[in-house]
PDB file of N, CA and C in Angstrom:
ATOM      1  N   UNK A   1    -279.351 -64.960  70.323  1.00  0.00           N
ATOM      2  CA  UNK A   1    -278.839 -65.232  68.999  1.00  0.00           C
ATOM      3  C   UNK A   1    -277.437 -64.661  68.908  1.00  0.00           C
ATOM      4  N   UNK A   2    -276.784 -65.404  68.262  1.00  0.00           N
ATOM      5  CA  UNK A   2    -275.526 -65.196  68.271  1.00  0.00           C
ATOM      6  C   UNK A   2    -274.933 -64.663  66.923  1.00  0.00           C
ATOM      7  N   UNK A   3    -274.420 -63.565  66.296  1.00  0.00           N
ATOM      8  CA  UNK A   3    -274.192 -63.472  65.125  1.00  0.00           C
ATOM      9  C   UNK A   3    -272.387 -62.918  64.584  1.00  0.00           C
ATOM     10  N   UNK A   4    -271.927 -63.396  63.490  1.00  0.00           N
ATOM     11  CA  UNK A   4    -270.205 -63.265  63.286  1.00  0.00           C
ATOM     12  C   UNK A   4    -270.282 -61.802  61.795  1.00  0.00           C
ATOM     13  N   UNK A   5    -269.488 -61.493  62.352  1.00  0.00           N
ATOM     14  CA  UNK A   5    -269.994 -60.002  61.450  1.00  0.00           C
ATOM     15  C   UNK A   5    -268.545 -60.035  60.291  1.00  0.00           C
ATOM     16  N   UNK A   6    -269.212 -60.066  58.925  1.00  0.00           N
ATOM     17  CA  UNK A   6    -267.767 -60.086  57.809  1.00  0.00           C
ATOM     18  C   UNK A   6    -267.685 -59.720  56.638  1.00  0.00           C
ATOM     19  N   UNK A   7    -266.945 -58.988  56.375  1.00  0.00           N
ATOM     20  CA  UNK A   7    -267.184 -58.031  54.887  1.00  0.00           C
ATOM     21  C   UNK A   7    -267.738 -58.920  54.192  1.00  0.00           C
ATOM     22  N   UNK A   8    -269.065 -58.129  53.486  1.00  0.00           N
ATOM     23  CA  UNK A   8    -270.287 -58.751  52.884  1.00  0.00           C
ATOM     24  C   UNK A   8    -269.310 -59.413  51.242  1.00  0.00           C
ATOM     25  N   UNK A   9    -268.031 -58.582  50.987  1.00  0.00           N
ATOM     26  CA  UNK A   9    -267.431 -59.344  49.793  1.00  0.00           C
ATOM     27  C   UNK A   9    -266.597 -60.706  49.737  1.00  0.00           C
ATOM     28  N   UNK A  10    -266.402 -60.815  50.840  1.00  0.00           N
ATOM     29  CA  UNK A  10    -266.353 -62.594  51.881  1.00  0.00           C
ATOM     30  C   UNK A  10    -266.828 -63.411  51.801  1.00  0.00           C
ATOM     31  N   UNK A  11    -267.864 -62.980  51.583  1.00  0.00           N
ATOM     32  CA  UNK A  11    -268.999 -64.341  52.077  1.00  0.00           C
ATOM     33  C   UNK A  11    -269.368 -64.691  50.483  1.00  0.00           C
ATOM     34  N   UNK A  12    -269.633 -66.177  50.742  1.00  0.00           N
ATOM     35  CA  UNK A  12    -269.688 -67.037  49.594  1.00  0.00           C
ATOM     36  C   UNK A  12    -270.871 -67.915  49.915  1.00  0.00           C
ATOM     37  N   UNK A  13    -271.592 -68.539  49.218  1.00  0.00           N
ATOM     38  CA  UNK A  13    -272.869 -69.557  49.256  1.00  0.00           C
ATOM     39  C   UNK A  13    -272.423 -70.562  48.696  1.00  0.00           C
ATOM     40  N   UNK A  14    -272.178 -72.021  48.730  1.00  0.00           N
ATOM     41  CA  UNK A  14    -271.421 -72.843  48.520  1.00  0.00           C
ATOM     42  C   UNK A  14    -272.924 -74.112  47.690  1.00  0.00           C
ATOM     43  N   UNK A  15    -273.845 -73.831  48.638  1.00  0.00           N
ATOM     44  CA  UNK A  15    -274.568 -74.710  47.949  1.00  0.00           C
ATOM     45  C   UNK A  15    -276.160 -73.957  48.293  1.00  0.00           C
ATOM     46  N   UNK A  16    -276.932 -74.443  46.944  1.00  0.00           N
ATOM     47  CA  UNK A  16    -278.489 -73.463  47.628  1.00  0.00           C
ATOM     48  C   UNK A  16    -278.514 -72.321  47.467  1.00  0.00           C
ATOM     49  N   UNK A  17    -279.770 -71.901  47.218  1.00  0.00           N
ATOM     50  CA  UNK A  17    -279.678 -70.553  47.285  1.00  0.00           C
ATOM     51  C   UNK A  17    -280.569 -69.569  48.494  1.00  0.00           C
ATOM     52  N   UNK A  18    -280.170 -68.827  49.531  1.00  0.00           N
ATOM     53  CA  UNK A  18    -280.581 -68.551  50.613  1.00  0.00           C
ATOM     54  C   UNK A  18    -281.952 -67.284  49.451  1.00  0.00           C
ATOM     55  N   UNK A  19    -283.415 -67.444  50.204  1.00  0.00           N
ATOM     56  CA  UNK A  19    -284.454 -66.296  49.968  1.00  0.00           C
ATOM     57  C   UNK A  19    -284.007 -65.620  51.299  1.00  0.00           C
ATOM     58  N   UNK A  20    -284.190 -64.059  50.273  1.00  0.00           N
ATOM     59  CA  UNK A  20    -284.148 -63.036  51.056  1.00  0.00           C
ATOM     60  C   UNK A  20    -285.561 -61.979  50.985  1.00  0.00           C
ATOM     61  N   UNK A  21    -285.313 -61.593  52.043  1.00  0.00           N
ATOM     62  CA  UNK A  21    -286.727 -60.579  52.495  1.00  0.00           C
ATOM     63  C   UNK A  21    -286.081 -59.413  53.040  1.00  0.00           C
ATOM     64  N   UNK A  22    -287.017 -58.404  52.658  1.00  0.00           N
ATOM     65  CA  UNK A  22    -287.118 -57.131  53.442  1.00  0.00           C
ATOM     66  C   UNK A  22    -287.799 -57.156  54.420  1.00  0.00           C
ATOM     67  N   UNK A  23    -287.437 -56.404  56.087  1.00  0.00           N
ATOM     68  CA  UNK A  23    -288.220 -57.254  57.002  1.00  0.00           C
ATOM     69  C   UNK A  23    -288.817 -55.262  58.017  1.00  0.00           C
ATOM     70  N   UNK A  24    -287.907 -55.095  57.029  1.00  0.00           N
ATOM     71  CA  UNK A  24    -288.354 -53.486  57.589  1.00  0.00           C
ATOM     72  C   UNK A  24    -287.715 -52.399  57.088  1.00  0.00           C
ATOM     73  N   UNK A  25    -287.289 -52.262  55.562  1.00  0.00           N
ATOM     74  CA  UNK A  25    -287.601 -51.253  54.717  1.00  0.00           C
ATOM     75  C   UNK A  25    -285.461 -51.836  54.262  1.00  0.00           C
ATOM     76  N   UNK A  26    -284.683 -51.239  55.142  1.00  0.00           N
ATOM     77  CA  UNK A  26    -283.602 -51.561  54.706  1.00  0.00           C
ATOM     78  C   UNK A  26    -283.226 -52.760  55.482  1.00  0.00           C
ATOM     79  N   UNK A  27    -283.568 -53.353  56.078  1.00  0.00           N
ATOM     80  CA  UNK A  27    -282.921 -54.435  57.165  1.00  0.00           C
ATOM     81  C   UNK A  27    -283.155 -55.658  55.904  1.00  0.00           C
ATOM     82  N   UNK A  28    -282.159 -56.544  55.680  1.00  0.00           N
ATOM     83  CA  UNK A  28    -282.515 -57.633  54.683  1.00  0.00           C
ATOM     84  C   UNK A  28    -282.063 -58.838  55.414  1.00  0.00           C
ATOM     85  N   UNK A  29    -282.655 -59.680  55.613  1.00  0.00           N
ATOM     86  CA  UNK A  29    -282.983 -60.955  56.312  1.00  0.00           C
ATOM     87  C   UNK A  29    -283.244 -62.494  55.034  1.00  0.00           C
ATOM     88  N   UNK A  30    -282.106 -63.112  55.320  1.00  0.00           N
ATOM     89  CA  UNK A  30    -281.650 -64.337  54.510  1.00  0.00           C
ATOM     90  C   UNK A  30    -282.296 -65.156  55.285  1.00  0.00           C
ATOM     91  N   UNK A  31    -282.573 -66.636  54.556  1.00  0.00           N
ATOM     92  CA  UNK A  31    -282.737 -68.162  55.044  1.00  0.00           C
ATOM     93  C   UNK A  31    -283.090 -69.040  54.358  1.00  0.00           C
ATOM     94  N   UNK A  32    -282.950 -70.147  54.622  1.00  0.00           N
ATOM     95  CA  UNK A  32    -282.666 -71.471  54.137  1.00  0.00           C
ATOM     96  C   UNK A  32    -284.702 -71.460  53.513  1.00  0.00           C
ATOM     97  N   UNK A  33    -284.753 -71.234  52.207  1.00  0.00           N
ATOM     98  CA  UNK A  33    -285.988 -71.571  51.875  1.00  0.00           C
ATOM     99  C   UNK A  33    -286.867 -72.978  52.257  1.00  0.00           C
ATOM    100  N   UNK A  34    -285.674 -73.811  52.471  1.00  0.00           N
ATOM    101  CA  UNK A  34    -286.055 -75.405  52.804  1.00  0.00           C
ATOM    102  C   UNK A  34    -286.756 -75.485  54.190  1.00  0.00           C
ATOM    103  N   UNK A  35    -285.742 -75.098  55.193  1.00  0.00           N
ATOM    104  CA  UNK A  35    -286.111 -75.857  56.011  1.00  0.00           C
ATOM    105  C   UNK A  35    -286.405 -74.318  57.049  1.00  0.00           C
ATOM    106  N   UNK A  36    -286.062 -73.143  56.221  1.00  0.00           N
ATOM    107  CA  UNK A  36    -286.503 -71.535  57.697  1.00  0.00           C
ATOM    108  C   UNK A  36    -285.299 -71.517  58.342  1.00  0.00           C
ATOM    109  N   UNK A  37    -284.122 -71.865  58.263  1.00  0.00           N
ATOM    110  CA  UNK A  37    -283.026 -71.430  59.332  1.00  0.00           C
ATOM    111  C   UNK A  37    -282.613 -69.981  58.544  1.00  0.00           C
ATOM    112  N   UNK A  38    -282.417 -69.064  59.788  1.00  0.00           N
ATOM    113  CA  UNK A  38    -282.264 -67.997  60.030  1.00  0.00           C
ATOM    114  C   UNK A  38    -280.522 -67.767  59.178  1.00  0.00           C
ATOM    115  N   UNK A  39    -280.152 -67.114  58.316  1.00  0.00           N
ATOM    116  CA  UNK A  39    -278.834 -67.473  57.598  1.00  0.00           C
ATOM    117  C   UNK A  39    -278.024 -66.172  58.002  1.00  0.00           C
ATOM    118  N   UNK A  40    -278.317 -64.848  57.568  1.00  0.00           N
ATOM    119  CA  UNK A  40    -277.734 -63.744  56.827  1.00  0.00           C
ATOM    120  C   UNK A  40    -278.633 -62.422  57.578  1.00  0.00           C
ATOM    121  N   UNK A  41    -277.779 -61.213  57.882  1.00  0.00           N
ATOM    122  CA  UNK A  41    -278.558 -60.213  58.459  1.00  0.00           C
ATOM    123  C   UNK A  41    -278.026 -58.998  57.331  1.00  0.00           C
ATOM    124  N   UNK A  42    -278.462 -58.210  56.742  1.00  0.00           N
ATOM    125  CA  UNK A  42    -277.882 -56.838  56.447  1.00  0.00           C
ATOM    126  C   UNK A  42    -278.455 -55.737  56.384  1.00  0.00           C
ATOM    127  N   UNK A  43    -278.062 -54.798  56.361  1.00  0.00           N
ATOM    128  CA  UNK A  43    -278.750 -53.049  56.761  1.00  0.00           C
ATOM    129  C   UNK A  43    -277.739 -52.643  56.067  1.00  0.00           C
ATOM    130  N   UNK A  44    -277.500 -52.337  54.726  1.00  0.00           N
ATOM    131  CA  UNK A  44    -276.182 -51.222  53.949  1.00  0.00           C
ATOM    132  C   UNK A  44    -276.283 -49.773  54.597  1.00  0.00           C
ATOM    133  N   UNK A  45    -277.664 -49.163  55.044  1.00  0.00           N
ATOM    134  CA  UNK A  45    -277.524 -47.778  55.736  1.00  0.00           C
ATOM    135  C   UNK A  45    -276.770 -48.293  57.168  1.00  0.00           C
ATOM    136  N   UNK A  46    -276.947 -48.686  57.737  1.00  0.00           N
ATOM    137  CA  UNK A  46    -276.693 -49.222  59.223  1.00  0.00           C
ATOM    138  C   UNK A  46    -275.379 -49.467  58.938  1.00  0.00           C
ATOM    139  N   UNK A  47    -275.108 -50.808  58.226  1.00  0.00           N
ATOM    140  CA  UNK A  47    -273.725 -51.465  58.415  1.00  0.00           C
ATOM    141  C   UNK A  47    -273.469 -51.539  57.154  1.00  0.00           C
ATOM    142  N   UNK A  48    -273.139 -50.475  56.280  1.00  0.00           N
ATOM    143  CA  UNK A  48    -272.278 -50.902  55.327  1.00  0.00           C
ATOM    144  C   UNK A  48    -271.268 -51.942  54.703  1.00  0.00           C
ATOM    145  N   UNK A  49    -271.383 -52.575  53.526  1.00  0.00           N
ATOM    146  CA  UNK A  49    -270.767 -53.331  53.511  1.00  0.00           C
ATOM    147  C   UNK A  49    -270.548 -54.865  54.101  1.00  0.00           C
ATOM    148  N   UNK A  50    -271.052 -54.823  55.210  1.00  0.00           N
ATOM    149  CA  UNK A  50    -271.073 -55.862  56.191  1.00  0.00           C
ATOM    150  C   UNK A  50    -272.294 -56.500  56.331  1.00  0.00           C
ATOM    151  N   UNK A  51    -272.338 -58.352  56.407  1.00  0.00           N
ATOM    152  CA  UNK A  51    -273.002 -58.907  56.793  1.00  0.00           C
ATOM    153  C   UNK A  51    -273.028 -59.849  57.705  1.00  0.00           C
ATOM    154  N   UNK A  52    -274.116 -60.170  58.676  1.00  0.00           N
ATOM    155  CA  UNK A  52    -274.072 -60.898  59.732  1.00  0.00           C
ATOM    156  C   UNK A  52    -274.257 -62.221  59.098  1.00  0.00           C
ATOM    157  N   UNK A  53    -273.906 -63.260  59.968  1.00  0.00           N
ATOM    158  CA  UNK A  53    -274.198 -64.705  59.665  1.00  0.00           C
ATOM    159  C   UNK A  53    -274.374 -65.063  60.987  1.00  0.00           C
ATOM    160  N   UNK A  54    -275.517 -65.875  61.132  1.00  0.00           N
ATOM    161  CA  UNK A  54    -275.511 -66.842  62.490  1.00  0.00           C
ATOM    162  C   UNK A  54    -274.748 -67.819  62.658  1.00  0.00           C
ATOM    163  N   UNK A  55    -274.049 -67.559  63.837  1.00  0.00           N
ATOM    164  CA  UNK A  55    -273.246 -68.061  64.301  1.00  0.00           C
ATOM    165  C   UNK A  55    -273.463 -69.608  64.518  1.00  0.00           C
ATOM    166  N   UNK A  56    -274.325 -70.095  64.509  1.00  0.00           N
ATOM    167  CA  UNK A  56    -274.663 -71.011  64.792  1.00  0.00           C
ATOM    168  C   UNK A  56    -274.765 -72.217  63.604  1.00  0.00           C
ATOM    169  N   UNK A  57    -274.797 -71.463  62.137  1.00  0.00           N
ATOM    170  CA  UNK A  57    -274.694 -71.528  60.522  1.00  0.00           C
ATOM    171  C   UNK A  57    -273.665 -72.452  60.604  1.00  0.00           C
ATOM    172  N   UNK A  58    -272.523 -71.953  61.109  1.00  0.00           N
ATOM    173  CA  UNK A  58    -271.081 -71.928  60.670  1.00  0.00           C
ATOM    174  C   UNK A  58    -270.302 -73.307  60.492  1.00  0.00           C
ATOM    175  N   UNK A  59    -269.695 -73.824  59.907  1.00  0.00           N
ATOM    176  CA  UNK A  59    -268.767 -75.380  60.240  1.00  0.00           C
ATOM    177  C   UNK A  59    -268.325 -75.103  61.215  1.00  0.00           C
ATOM    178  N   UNK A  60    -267.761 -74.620  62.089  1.00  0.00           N
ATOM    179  CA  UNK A  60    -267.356 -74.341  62.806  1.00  0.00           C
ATOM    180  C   UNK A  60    -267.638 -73.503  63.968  1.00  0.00           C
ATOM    181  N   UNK A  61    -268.629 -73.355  64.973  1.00  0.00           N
ATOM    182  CA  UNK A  61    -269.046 -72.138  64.993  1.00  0.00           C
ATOM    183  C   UNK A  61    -267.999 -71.802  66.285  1.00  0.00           C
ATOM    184  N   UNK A  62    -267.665 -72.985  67.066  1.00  0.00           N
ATOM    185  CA  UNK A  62    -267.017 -72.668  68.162  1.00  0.00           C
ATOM    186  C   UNK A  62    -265.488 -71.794  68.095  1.00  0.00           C
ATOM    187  N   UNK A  63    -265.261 -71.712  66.849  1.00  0.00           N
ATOM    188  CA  UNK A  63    -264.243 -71.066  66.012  1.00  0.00           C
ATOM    189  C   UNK A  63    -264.129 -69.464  66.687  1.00  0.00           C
ATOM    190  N   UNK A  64    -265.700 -68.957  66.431  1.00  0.00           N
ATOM    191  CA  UNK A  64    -265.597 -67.872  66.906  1.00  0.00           C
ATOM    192  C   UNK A  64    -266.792 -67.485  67.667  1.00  0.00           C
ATOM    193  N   UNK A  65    -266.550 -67.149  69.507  1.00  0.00           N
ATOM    194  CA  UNK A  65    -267.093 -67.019  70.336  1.00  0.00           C
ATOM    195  C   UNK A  65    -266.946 -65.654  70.602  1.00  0.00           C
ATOM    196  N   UNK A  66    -268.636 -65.274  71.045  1.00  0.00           N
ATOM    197  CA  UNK A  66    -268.674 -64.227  71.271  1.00  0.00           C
ATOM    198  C   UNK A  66    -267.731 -62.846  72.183  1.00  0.00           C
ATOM    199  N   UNK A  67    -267.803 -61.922  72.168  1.00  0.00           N
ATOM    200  CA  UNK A  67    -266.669 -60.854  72.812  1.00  0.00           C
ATOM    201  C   UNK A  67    -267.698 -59.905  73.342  1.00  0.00           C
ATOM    202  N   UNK A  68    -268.815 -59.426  72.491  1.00  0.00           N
ATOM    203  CA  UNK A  68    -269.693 -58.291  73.084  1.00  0.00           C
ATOM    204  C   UNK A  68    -270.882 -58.742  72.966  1.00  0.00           C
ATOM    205  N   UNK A  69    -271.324 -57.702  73.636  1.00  0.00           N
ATOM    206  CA  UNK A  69    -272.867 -57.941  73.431  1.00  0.00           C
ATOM    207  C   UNK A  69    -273.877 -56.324  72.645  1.00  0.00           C
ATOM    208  N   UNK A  70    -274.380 -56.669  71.415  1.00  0.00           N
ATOM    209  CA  UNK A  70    -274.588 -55.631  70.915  1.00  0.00           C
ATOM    210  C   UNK A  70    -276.123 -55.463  70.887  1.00  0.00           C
ATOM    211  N   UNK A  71    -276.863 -54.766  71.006  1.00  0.00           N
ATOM    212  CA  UNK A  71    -278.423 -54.110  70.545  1.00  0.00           C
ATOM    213  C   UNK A  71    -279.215 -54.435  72.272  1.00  0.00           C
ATOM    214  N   UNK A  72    -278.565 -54.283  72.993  1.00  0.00           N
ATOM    215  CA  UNK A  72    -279.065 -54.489  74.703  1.00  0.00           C
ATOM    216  C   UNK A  72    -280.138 -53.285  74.933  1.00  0.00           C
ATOM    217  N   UNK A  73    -280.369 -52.446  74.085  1.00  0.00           N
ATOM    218  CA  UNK A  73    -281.467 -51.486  74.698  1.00  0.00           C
ATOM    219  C   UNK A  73    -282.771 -52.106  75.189  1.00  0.00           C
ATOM    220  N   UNK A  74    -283.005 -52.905  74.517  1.00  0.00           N
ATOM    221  CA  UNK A  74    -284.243 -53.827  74.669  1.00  0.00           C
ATOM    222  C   UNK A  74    -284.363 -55.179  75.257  1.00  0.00           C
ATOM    223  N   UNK A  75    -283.679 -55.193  75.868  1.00  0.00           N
ATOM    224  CA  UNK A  75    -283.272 -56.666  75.890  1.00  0.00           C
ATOM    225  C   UNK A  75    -284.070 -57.153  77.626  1.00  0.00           C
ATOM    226  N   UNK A  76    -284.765 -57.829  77.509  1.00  0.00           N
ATOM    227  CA  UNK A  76    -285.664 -58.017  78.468  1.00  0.00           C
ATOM    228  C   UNK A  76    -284.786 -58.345  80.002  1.00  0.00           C
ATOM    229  N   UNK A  77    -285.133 -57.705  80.816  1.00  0.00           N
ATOM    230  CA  UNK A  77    -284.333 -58.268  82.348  1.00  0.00           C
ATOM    231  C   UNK A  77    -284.135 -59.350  82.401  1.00  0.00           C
ATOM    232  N   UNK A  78    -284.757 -60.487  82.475  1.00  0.00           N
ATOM    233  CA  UNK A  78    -284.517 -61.961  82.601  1.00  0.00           C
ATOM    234  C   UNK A  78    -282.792 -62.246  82.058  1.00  0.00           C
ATOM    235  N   UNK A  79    -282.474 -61.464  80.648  1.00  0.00           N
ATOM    236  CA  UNK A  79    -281.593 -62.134  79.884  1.00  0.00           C
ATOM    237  C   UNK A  79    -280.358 -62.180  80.480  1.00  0.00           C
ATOM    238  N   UNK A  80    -280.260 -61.187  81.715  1.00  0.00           N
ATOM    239  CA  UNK A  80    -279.273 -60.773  82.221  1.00  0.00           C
ATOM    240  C   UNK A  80    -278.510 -62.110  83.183  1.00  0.00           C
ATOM    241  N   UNK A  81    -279.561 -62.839  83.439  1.00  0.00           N
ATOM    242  CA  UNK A  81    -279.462 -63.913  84.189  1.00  0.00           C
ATOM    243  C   UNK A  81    -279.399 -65.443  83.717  1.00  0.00           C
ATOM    244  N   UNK A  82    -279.494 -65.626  82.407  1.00  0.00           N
ATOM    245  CA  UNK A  82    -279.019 -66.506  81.551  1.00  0.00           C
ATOM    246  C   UNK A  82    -278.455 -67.403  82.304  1.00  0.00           C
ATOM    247  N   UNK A  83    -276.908 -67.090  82.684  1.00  0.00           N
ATOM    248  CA  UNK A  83    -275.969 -67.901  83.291  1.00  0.00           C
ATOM    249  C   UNK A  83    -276.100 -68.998  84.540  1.00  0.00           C
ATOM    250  N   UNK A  84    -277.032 -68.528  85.372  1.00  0.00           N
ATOM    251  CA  UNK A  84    -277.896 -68.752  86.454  1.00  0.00           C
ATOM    252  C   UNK A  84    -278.683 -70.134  86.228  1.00  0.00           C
ATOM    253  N   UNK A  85    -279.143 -70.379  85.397  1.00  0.00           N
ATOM    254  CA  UNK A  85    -280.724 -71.139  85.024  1.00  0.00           C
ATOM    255  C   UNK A  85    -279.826 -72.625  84.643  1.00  0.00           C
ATOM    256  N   UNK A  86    -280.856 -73.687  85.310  1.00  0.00           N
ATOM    257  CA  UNK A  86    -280.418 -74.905  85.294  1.00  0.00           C
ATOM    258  C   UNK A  86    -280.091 -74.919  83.732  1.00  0.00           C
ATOM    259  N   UNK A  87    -279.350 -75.908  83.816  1.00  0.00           N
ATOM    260  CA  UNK A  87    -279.223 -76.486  81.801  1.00  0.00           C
ATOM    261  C   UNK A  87    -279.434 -77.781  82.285  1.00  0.00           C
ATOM    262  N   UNK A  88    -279.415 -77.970  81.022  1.00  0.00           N
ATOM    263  CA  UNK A  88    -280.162 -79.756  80.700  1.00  0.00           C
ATOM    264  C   UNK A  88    -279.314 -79.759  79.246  1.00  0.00           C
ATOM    265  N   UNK A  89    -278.801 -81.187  78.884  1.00  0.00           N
ATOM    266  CA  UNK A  89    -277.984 -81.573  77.745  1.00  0.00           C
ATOM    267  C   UNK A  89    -279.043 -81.637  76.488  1.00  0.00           C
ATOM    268  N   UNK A  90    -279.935 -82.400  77.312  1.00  0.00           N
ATOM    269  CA  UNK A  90    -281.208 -82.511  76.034  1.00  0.00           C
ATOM    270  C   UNK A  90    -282.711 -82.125  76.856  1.00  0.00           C
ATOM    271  N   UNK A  91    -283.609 -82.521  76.294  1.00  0.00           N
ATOM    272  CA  UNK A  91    -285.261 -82.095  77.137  1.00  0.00           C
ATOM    273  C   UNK A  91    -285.159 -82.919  78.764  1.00  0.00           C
ATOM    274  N   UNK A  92    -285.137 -82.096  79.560  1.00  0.00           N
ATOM    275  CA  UNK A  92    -285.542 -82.325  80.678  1.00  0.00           C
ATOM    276  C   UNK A  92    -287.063 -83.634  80.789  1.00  0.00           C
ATOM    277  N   UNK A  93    -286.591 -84.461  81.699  1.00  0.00           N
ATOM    278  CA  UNK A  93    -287.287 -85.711  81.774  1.00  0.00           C
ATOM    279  C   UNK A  93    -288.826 -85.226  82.618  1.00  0.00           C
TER     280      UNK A  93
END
């Protein structure tokens, strides 16, 4: 998952209104009530001020491509190898 990090007084909702949940006491987790897409990340103890958006959300997303890679403590061995693994444009025949 890919996420663009931007002062939470930035961000605007243009149409709809994203439900939000508490998903583990301060972590607050947005999305599209309609259809479940994953929207909005925030933690005010953690990240003040700041909220994530999936990158993937965006008009644009290719706009802004990733630079780091953040929360890797956990991150299963396989992921490391990503780059490696056949791709396919659409479902493999």
């Amino acid at each position: 998952m890919s996420w663009a990090m931007f002062p939470e007084a930035a961000q605007s909702v243009t149409q709809g209104a994203p439900k939000t949940i508490s998903s583990s006491g301060t972590a607050m987790r947005s999305f599209c009530p309609d259809c479940g897409t994953g929207l909005f990340y925030r933690n005010a103890p953690m990240l003040p001020g700041i909220v994530d958006v999936q990158s993937s959300t965006l008009d644009d997303p290719e706009a802004l491509p990733p630079t780091v890679q953040i929360q890797t403590a956990e991150r299963l061995d396989w992921m490391t190898h990503l780059s490696e693994l056949a791709e396919f444009e659409r479902f493999p025949g």
